[in-house]
PDB file of N, CA and C in Angstrom:
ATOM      1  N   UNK A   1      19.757 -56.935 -50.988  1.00  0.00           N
ATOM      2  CA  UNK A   1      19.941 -57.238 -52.391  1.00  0.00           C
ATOM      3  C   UNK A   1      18.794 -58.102 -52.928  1.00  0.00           C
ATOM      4  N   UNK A   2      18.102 -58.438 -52.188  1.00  0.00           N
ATOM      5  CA  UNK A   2      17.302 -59.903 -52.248  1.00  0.00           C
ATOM      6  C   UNK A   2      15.898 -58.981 -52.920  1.00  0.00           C
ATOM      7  N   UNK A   3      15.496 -57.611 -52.071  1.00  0.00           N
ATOM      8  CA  UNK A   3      14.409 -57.052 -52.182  1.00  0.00           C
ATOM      9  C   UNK A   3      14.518 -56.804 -53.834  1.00  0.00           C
ATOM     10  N   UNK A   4      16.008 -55.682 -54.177  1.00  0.00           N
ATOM     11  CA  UNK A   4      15.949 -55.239 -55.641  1.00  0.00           C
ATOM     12  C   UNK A   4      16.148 -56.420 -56.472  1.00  0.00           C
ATOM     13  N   UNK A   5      16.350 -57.325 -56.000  1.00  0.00           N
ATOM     14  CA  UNK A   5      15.845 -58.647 -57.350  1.00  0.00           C
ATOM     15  C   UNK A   5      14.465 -59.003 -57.702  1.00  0.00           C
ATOM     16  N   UNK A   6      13.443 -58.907 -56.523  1.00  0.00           N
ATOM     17  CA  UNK A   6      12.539 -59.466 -56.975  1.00  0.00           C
ATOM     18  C   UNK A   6      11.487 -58.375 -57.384  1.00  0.00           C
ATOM     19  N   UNK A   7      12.264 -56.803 -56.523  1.00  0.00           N
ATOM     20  CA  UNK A   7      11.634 -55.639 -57.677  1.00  0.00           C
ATOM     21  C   UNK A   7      11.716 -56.115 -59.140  1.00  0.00           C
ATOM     22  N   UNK A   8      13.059 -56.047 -59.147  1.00  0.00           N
ATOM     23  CA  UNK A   8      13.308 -55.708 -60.845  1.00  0.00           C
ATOM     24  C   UNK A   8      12.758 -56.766 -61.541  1.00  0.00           C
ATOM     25  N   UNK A   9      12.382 -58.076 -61.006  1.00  0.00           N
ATOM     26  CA  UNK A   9      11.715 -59.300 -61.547  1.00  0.00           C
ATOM     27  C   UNK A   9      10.030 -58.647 -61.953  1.00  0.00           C
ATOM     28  N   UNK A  10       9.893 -58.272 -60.494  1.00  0.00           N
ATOM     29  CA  UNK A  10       8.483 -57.826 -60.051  1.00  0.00           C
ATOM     30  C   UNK A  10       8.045 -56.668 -61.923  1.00  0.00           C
ATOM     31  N   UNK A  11       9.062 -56.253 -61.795  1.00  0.00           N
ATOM     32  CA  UNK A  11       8.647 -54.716 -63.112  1.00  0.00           C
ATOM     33  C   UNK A  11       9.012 -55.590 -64.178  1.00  0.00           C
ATOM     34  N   UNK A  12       9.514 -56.552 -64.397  1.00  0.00           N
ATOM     35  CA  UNK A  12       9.625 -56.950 -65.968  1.00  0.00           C
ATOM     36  C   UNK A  12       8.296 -57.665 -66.335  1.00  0.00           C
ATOM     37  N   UNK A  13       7.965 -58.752 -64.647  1.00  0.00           N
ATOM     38  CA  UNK A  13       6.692 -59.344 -65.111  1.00  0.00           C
ATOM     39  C   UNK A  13       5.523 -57.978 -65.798  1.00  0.00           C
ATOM     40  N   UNK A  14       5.514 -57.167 -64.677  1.00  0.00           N
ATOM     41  CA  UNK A  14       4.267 -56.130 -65.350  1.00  0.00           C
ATOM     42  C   UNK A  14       4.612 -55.263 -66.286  1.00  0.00           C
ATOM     43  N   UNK A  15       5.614 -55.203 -66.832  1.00  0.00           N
ATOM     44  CA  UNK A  15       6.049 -54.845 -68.230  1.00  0.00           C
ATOM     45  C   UNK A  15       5.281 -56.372 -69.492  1.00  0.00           C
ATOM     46  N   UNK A  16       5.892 -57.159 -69.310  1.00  0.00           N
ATOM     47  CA  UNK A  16       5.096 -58.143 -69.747  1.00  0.00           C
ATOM     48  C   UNK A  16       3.246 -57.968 -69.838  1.00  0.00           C
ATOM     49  N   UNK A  17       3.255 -58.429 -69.091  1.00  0.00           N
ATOM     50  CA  UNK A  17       1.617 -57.663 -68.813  1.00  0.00           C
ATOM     51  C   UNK A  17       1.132 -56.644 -69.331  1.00  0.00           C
ATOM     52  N   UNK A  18       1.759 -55.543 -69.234  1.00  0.00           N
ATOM     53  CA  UNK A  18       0.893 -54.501 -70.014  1.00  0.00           C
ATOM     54  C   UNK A  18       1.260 -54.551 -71.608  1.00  0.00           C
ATOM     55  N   UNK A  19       1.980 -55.261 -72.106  1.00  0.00           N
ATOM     56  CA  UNK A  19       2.621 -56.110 -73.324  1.00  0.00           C
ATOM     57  C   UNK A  19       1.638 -56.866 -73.835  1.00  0.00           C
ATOM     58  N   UNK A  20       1.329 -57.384 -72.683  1.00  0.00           N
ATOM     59  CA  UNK A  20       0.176 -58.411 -73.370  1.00  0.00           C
ATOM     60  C   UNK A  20      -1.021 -57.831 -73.633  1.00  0.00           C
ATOM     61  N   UNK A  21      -1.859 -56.722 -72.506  1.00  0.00           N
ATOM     62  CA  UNK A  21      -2.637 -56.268 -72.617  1.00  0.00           C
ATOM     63  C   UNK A  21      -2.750 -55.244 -74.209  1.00  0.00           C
ATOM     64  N   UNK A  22      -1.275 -54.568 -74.416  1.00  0.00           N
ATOM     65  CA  UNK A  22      -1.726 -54.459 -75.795  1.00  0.00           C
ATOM     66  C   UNK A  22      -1.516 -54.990 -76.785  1.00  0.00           C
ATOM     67  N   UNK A  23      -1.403 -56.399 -76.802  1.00  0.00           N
ATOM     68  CA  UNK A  23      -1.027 -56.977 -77.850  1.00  0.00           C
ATOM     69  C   UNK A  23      -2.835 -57.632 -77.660  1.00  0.00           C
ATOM     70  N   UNK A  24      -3.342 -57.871 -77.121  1.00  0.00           N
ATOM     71  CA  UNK A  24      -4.782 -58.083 -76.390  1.00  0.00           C
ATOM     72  C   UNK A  24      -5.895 -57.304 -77.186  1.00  0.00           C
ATOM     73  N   UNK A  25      -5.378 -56.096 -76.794  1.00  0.00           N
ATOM     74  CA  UNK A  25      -6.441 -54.867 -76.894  1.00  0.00           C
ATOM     75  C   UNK A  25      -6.512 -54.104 -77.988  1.00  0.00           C
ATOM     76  N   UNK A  26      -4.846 -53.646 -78.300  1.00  0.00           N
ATOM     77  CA  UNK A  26      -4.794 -52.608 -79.356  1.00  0.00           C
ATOM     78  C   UNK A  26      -4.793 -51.584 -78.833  1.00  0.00           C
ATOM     79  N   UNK A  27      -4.598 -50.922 -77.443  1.00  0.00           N
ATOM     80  CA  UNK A  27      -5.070 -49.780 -76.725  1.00  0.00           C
ATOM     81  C   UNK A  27      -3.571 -49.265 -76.770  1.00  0.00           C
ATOM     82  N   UNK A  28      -3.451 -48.426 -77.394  1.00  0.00           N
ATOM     83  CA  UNK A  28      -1.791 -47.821 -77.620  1.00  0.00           C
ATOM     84  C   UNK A  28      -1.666 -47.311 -75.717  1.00  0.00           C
ATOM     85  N   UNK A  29      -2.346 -46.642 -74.937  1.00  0.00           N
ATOM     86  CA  UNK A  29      -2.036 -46.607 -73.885  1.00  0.00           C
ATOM     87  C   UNK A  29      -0.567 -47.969 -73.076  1.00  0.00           C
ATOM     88  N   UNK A  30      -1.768 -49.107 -73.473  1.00  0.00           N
ATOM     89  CA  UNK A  30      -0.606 -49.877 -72.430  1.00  0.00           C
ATOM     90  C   UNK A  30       0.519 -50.199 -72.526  1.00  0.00           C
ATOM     91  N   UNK A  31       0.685 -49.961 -74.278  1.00  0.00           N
ATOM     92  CA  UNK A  31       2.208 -50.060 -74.531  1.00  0.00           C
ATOM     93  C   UNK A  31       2.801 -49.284 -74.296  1.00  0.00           C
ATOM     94  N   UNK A  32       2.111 -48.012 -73.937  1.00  0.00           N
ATOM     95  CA  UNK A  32       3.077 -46.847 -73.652  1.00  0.00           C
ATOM     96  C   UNK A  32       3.403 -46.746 -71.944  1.00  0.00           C
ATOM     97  N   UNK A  33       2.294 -47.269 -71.471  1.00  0.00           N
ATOM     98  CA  UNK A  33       2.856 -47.613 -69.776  1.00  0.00           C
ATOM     99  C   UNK A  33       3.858 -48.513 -69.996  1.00  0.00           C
ATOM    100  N   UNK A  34       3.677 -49.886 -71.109  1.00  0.00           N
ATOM    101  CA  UNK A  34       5.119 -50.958 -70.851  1.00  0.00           C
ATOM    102  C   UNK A  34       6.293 -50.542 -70.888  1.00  0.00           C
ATOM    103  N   UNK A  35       6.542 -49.259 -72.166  1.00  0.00           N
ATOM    104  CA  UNK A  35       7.707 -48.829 -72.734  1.00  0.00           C
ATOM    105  C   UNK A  35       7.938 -47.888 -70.896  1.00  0.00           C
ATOM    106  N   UNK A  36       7.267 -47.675 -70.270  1.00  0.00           N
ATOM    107  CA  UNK A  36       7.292 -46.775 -69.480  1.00  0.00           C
ATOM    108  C   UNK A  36       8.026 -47.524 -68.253  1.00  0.00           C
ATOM    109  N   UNK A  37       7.332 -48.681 -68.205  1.00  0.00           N
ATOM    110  CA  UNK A  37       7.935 -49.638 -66.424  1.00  0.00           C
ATOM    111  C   UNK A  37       9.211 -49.999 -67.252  1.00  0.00           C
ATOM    112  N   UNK A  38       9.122 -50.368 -68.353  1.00  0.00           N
ATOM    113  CA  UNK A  38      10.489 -51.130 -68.985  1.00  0.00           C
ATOM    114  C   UNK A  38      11.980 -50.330 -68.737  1.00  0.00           C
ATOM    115  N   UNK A  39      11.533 -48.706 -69.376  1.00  0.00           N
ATOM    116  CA  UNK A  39      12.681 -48.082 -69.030  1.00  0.00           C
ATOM    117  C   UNK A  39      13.152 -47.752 -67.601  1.00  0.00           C
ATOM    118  N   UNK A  40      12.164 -47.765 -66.543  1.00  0.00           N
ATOM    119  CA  UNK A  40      12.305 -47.610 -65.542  1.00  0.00           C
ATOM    120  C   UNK A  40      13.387 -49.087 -64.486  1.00  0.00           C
ATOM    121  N   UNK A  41      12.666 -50.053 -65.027  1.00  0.00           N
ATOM    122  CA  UNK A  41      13.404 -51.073 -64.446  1.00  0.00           C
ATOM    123  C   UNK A  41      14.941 -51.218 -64.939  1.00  0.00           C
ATOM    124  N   UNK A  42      14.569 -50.808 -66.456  1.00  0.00           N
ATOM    125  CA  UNK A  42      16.025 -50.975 -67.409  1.00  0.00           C
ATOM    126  C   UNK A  42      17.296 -50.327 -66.166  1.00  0.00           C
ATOM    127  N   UNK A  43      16.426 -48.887 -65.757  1.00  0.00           N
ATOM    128  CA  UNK A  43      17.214 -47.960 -65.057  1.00  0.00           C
ATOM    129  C   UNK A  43      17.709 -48.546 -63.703  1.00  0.00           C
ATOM    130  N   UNK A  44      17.031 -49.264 -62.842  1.00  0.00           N
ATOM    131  CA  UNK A  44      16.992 -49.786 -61.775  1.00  0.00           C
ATOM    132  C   UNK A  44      17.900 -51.143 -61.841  1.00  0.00           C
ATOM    133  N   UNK A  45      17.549 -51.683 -63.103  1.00  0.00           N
ATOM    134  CA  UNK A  45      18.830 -52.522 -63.199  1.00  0.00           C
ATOM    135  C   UNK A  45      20.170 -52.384 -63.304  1.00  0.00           C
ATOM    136  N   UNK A  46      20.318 -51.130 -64.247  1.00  0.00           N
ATOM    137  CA  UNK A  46      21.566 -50.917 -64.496  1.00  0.00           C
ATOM    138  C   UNK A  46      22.486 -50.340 -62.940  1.00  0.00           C
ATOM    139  N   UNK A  47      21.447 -49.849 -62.700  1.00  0.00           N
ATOM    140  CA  UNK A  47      21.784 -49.243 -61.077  1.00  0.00           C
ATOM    141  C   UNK A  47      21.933 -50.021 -59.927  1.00  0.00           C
ATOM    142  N   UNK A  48      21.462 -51.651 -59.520  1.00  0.00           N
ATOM    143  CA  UNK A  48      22.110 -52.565 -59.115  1.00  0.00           C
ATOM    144  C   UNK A  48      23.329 -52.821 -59.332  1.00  0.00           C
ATOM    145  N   UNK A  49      23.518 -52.961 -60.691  1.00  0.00           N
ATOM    146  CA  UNK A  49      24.965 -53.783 -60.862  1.00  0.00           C
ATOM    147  C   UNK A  49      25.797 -53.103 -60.969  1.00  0.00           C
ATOM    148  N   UNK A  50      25.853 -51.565 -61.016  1.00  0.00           N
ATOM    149  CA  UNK A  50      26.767 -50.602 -61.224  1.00  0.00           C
ATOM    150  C   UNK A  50      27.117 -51.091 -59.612  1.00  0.00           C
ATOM    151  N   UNK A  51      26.575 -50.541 -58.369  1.00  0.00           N
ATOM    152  CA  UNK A  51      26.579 -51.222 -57.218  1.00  0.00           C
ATOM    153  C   UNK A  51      27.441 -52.384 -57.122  1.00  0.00           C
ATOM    154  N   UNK A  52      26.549 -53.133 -57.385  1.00  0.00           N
ATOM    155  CA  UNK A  52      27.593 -54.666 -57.069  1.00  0.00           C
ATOM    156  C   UNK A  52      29.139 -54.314 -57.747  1.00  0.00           C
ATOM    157  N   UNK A  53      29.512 -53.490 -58.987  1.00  0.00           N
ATOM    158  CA  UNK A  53      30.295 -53.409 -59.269  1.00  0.00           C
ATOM    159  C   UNK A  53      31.530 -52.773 -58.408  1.00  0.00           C
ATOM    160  N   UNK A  54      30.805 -51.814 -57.860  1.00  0.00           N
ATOM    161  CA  UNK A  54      31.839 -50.636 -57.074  1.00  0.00           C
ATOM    162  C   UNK A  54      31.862 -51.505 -55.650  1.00  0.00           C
ATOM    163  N   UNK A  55      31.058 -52.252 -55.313  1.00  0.00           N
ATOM    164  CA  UNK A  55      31.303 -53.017 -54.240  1.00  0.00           C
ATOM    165  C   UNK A  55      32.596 -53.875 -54.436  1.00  0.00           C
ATOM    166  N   UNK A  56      32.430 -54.419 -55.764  1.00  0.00           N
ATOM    167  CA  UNK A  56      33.794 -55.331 -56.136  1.00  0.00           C
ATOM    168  C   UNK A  56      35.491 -54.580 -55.986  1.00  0.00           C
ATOM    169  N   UNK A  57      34.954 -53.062 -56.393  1.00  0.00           N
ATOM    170  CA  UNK A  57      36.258 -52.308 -56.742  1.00  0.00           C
ATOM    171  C   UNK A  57      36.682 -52.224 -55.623  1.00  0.00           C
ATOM    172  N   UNK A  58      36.119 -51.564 -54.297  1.00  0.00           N
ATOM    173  CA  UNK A  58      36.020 -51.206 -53.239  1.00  0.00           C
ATOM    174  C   UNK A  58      36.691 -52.124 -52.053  1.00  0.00           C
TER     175      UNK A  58
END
């Protein structure tokens, strides 16, 4: 559990980051990689706690 925390930490920081880079740059690219790790982690999060959840039911 320890690893997918500091993933999902790990993808918000570089969501951040490429956030900054286009708030930086102006390079529509990196916002479109951010919108890109963002939904991905979004996904990965929701998919932890669904987990922890069914662990609870279980």
């Amino acid at each position: 559990m320890l690893l997918f925390r500091w993933a999902i930490m790990f993808l918000l920081l570089a969501a951040a980051v490429l956030f900054a880079f286009y708030a930086g740059t102006g390079q529509v690219r990196f916002r479109r990689m951010g919108l890109i790790v963002l939904k991905w982690t979004l996904i990965a999060a929701f998919c932890f706690f669904a987990v922890l959840i069914l662990e609870r039911i279980a």
